[in-house]
N, C-alpha and C. Protein backbone atom coordinates (compact mmCIF):
# COMPACT_ATOMS: atom_id res chain seq x y z
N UNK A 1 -5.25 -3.34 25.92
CA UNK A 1 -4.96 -3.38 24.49
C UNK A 1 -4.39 -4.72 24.08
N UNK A 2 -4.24 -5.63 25.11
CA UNK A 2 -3.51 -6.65 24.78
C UNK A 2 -4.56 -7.64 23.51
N UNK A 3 -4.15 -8.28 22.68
CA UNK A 3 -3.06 -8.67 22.71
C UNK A 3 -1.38 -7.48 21.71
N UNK A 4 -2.24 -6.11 21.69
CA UNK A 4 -1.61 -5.33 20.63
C UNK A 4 -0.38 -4.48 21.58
N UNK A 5 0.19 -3.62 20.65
CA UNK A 5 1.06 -2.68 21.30
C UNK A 5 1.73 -1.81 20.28
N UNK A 6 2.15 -0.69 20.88
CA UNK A 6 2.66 0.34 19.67
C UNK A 6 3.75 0.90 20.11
N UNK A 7 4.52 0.52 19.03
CA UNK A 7 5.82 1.12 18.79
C UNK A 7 5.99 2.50 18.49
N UNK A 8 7.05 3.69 18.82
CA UNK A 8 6.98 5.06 18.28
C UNK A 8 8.92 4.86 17.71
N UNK A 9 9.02 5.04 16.48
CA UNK A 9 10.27 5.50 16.38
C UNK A 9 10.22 7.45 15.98
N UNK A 10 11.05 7.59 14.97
CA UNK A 10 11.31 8.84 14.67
C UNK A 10 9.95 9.60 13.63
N UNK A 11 9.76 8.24 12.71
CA UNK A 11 8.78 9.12 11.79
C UNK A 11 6.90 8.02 12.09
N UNK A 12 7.13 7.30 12.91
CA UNK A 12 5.61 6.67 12.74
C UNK A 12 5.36 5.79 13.88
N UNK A 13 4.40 5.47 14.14
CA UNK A 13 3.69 4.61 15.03
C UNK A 13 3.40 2.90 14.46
N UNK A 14 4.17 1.94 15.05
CA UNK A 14 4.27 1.16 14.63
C UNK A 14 3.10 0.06 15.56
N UNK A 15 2.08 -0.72 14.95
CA UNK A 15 0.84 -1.53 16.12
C UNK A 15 1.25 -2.79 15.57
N UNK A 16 2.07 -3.74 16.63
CA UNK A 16 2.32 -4.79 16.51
C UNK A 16 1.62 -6.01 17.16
N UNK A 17 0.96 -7.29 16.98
CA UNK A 17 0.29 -7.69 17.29
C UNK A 17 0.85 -9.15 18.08
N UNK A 18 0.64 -9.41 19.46
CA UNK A 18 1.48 -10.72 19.90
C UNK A 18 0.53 -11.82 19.66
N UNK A 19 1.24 -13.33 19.46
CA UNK A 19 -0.11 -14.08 19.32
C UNK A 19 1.25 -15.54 19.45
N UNK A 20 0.84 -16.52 19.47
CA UNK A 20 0.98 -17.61 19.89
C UNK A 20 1.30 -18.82 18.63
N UNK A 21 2.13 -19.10 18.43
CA UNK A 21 2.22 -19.89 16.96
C UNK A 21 1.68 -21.73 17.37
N UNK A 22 0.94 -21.55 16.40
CA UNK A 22 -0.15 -22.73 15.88
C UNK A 22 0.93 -23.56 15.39
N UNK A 23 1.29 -23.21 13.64
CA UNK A 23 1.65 -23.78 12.97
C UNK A 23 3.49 -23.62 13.24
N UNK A 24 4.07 -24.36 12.94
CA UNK A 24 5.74 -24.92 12.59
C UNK A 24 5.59 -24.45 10.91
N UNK A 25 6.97 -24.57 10.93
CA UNK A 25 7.68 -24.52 9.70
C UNK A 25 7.34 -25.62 9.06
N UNK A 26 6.65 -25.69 7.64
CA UNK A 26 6.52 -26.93 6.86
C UNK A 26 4.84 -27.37 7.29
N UNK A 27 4.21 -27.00 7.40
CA UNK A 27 3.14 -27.38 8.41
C UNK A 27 2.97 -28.29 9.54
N UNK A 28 4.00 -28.58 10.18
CA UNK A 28 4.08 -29.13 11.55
C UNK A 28 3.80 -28.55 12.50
N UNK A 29 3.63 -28.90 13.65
CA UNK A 29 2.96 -28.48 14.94
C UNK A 29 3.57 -27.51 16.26
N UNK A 30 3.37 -26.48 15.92
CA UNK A 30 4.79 -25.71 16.50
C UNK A 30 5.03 -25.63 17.99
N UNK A 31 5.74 -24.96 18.67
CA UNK A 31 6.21 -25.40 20.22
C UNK A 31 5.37 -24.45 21.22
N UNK A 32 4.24 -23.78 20.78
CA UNK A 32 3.60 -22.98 21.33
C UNK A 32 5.06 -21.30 21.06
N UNK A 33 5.83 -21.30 20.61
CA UNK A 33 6.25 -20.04 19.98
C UNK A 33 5.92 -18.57 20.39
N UNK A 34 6.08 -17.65 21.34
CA UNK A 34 5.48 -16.70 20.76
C UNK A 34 5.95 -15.75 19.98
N UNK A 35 4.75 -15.08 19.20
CA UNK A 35 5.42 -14.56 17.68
C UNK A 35 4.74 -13.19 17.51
N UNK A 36 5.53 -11.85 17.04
CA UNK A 36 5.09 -11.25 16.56
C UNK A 36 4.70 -10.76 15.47
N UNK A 37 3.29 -9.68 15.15
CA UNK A 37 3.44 -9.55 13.91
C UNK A 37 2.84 -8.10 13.51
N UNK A 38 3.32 -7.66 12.72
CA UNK A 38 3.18 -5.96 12.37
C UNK A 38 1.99 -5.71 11.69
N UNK A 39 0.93 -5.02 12.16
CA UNK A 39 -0.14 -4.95 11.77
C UNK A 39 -0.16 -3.67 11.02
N UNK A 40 0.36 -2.56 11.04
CA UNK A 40 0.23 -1.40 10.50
C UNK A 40 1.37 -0.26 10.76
N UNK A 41 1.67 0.70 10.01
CA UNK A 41 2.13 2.08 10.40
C UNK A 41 1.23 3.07 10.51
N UNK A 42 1.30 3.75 11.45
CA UNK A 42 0.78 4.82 11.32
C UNK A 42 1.36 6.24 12.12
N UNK A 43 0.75 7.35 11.02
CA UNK A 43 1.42 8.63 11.16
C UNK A 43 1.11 9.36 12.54
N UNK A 44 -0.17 9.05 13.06
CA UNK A 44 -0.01 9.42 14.44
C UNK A 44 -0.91 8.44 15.26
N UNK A 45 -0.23 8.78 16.56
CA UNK A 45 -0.96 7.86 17.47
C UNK A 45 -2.07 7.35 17.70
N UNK A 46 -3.38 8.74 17.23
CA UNK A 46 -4.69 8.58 17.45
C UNK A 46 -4.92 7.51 16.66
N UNK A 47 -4.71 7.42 15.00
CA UNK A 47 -4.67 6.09 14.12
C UNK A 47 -4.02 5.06 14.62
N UNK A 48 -3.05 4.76 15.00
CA UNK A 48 -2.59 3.84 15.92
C UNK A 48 -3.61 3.06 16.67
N UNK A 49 -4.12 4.19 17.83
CA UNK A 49 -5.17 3.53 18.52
C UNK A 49 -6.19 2.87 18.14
N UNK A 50 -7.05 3.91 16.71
CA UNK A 50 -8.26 3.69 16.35
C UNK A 50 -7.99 1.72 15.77
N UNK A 51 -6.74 2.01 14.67
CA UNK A 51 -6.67 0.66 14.47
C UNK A 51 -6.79 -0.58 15.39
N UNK A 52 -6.36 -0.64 16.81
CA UNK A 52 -6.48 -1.44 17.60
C UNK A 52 -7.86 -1.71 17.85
N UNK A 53 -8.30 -0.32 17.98
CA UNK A 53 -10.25 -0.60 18.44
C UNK A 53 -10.30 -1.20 17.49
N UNK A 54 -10.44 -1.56 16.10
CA UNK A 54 -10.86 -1.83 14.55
C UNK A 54 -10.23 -3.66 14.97
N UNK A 55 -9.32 -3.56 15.02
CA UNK A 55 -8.70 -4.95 15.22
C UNK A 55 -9.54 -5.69 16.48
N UNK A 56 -9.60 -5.27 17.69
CA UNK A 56 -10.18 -5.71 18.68
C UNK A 56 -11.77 -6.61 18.93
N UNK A 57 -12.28 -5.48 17.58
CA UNK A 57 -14.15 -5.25 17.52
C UNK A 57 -13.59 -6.44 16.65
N UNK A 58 -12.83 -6.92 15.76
CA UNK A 58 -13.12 -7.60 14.14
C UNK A 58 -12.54 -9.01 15.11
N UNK A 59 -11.66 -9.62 16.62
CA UNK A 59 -11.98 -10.66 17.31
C UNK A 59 -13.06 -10.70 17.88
N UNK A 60 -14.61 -10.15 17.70
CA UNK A 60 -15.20 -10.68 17.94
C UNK A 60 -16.26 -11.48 17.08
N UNK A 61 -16.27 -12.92 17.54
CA UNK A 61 -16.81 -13.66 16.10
C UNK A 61 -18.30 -13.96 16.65
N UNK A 62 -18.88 -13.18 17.52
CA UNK A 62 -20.08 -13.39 17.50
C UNK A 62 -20.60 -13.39 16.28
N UNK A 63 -22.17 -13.82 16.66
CA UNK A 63 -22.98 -13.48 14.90
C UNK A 63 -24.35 -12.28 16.13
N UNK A 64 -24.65 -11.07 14.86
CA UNK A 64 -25.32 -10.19 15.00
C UNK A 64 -26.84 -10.71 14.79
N UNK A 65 -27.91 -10.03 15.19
CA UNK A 65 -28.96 -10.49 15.28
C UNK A 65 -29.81 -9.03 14.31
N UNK A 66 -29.15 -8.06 14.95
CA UNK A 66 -29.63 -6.54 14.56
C UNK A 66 -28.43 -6.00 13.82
N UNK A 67 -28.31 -4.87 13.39
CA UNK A 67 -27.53 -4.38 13.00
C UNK A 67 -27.22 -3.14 14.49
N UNK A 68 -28.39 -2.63 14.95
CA UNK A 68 -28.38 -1.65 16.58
C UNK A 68 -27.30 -2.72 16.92
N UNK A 69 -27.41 -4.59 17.40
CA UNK A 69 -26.07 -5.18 18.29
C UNK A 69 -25.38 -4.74 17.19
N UNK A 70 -24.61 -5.10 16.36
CA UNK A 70 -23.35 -4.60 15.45
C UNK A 70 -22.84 -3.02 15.73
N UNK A 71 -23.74 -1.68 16.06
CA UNK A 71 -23.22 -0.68 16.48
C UNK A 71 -22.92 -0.93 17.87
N UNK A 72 -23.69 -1.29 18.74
CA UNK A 72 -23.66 -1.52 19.86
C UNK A 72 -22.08 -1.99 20.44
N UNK A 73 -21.97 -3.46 19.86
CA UNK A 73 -20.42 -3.82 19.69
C UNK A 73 -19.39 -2.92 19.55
N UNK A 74 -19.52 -2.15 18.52
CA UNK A 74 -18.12 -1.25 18.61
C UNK A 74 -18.40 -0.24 19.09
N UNK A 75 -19.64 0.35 19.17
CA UNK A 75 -19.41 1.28 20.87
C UNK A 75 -18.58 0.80 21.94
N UNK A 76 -18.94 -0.24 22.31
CA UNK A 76 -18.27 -0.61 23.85
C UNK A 76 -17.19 -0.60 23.21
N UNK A 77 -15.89 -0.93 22.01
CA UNK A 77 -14.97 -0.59 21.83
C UNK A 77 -13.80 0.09 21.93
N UNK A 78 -15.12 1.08 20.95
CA UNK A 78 -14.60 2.27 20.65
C UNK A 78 -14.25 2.89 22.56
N UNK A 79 -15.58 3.01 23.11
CA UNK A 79 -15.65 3.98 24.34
C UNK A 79 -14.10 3.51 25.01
N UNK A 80 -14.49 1.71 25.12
CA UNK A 80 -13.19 1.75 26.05
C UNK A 80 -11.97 2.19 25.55
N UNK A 81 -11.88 2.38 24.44
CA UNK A 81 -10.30 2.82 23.90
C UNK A 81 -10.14 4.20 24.47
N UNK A 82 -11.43 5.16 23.93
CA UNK A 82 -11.41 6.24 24.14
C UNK A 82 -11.21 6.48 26.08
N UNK A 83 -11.87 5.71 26.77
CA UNK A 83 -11.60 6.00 27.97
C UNK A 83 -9.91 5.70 28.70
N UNK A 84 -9.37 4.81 27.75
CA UNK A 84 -8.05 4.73 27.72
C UNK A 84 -7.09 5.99 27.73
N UNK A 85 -7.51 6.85 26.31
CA UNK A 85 -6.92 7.39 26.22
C UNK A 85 -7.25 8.86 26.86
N UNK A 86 -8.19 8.61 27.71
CA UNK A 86 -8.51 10.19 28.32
C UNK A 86 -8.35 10.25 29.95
N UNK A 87 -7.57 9.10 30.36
CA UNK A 87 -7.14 8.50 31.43
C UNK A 87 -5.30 8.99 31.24
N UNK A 88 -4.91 9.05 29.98
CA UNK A 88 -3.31 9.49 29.90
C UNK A 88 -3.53 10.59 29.31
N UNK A 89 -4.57 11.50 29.24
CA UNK A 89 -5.09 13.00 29.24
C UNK A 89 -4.05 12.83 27.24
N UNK A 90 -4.39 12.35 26.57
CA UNK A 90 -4.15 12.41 25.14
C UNK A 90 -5.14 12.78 24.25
């Protein structure tokens, strides 16, 4: 799931995203930083997950040829998430 991860407090599922800072303060050149950043809440986990597949499929910047590759793509996604989560019997 990297580069993502999910938080659980009392009322929601929190998918926070790690990533590497580019830019400095002011637009200067920053120290390589790492930084987090909150991509979503959600009410239960399964949304949680799905969002990550959704986030995961949308780094890939290929270009499509078919629209079959474009399903194709988030099959392998989707499956691996799903095989994720049927590996921690959820």
């Amino acid at each position: 799931m990297e580069p993502f991860y999910i938080v659980k407090d009392t009322t929601n599922f929190t998918v926070i995203e790690r990533s590497v800072a580019t830019r400095g303060f002011g637009g200067k050149q920053a120290s390589g930083k790492e930084v987090e950043k909150v991509v979503g809440y959600y009410s239960s986990f399964g949304n949680a997950v799905n969002r990550i597949a959704k986030e995961k499929f949308y780094q890939n910047e290929g270009e499509y040829q078919t629209i079959q590759g474009y399903i194709n793509t988030w099959k392998e996604v989707k499956d691996g998430m799903e095989s994720m989560l049927n590996k921690l019997e959820i």
